[in-house]
C-alpha atoms as a PDB file:
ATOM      1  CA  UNK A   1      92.399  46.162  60.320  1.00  0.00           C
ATOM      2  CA  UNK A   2      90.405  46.135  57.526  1.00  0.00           C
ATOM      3  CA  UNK A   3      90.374  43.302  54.692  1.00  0.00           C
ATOM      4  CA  UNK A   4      91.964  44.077  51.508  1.00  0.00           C
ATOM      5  CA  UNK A   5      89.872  46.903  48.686  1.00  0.00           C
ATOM      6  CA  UNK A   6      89.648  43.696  46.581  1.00  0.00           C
ATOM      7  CA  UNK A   7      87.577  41.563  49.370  1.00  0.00           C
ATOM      8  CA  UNK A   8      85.773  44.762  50.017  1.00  0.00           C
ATOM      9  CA  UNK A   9      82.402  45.469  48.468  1.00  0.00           C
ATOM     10  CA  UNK A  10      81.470  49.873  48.314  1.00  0.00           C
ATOM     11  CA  UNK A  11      78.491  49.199  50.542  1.00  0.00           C
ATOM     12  CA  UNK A  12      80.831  47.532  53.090  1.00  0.00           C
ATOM     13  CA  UNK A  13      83.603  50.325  52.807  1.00  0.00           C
ATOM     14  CA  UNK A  14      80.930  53.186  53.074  1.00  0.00           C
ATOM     15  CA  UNK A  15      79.390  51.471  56.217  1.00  0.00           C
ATOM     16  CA  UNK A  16      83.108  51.019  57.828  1.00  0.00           C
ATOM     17  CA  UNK A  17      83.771  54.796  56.794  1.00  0.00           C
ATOM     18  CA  UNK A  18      80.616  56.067  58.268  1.00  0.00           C
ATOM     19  CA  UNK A  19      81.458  53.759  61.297  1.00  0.00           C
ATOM     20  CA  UNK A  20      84.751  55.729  61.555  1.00  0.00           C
ATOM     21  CA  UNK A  21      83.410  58.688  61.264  1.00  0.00           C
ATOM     22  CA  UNK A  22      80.272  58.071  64.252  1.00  0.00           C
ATOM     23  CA  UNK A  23      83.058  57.205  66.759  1.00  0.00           C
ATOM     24  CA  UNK A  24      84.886  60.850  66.801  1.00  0.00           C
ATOM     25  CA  UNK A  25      83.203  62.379  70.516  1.00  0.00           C
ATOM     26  CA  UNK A  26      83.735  65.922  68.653  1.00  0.00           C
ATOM     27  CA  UNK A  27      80.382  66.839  67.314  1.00  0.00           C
ATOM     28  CA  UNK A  28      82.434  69.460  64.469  1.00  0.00           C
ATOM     29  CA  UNK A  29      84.837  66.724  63.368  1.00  0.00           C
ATOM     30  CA  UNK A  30      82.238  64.030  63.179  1.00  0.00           C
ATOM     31  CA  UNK A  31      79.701  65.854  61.315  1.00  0.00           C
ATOM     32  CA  UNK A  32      82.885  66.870  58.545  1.00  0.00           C
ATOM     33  CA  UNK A  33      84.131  63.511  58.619  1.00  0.00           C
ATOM     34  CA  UNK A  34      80.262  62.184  57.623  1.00  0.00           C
ATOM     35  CA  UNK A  35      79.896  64.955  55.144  1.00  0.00           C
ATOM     36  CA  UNK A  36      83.042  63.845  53.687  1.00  0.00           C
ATOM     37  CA  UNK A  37      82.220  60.357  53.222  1.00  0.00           C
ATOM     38  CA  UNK A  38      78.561  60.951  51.511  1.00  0.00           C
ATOM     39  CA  UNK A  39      80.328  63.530  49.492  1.00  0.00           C
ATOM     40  CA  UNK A  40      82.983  61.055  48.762  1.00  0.00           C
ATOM     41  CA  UNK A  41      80.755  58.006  47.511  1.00  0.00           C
ATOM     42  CA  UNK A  42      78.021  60.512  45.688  1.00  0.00           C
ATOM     43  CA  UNK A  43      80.673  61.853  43.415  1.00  0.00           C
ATOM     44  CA  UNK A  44      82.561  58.640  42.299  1.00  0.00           C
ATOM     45  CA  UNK A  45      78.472  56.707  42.089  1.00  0.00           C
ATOM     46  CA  UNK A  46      78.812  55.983  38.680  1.00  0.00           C
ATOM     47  CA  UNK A  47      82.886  55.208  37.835  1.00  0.00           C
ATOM     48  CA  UNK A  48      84.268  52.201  35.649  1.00  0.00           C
ATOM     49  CA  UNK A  49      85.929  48.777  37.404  1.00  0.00           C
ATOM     50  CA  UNK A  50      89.825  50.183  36.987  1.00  0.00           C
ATOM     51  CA  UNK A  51      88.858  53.666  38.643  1.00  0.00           C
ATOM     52  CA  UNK A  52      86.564  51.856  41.020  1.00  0.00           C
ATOM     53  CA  UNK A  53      89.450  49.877  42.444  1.00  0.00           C
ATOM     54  CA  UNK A  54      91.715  52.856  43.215  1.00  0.00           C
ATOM     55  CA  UNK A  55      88.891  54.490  44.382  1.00  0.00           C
ATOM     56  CA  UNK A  56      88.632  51.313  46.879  1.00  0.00           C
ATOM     57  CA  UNK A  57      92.765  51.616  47.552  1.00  0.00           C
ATOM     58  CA  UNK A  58      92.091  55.137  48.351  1.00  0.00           C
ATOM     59  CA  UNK A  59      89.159  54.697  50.826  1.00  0.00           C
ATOM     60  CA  UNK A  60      90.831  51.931  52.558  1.00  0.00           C
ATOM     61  CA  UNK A  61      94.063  54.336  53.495  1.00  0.00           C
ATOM     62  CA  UNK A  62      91.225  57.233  54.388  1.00  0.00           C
ATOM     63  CA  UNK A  63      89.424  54.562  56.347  1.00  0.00           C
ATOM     64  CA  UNK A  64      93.155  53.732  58.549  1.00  0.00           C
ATOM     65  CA  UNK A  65      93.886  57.483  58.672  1.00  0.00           C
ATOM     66  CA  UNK A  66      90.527  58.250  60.225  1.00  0.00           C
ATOM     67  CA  UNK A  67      90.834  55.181  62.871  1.00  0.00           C
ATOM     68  CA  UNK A  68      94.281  56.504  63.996  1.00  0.00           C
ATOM     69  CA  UNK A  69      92.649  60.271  64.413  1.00  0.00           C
ATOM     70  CA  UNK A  70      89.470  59.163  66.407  1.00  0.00           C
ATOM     71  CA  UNK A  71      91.708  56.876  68.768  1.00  0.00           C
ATOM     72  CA  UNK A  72      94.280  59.997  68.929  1.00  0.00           C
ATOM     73  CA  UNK A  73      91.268  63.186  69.552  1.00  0.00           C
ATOM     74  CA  UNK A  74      89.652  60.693  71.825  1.00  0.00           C
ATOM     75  CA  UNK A  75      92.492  61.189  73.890  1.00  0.00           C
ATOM     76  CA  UNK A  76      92.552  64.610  74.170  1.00  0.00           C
ATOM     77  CA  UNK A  77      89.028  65.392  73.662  1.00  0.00           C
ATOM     78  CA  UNK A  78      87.682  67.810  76.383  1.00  0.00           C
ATOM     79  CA  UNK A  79      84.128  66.911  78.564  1.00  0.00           C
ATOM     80  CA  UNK A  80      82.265  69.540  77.025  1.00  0.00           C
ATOM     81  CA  UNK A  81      79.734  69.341  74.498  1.00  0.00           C
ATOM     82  CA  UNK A  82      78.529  71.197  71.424  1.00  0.00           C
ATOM     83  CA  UNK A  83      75.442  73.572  72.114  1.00  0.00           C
ATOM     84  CA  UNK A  84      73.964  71.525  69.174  1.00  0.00           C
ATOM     85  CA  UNK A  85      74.432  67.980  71.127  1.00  0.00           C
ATOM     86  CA  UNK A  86      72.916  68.953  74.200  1.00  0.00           C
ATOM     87  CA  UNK A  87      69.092  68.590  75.080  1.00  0.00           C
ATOM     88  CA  UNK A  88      66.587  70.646  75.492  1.00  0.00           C
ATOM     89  CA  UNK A  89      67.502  73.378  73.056  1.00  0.00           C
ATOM     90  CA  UNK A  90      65.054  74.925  71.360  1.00  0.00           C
END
């Protein structure tokens, strides 16, 4: 479980999210979930401390929301690959 948006520095929650995101086996949902993250953290760069820290509070319940779905398509995710994640494509 993660510490606390308080204990948290952005660098830390932005490697955790990425994290997250990297452990999802489909190649669609992993890619979104990375594109949502970067999106996520360019937008909000440059906010002040009060919108900062809900910005942190808000991460933190994305981060546990996107731990429960990995662990849950995981589960059910089938033994085929993407055409884009196999080798040898040209």
């Amino acid at each position: 479980m993660p510490p606390p948006p308080s204990a948290m520095s952005p660098l830390a929650m932005y490697r955790n999210l990425v994290r997250a995101a990297r452990s999802f086996q489909d190649y669609n949902v992993r890619e979104y979930a990375l594109r949502r993250v970067r999106s996520g953290f360019k937008e909000n760069a440059s906010t002040d401390a009060v919108q900062a820290e809900l910005l942190m509070h808000k991460a933190t319940k994305e981060l546990r929301t996107m731990q429960r779905q990995a662990t849950v398509y995981n589960l059910y995710a089938g033994g085929m690959k993407s055409i884009l994640e196999t080798k040898g494509v040209a």
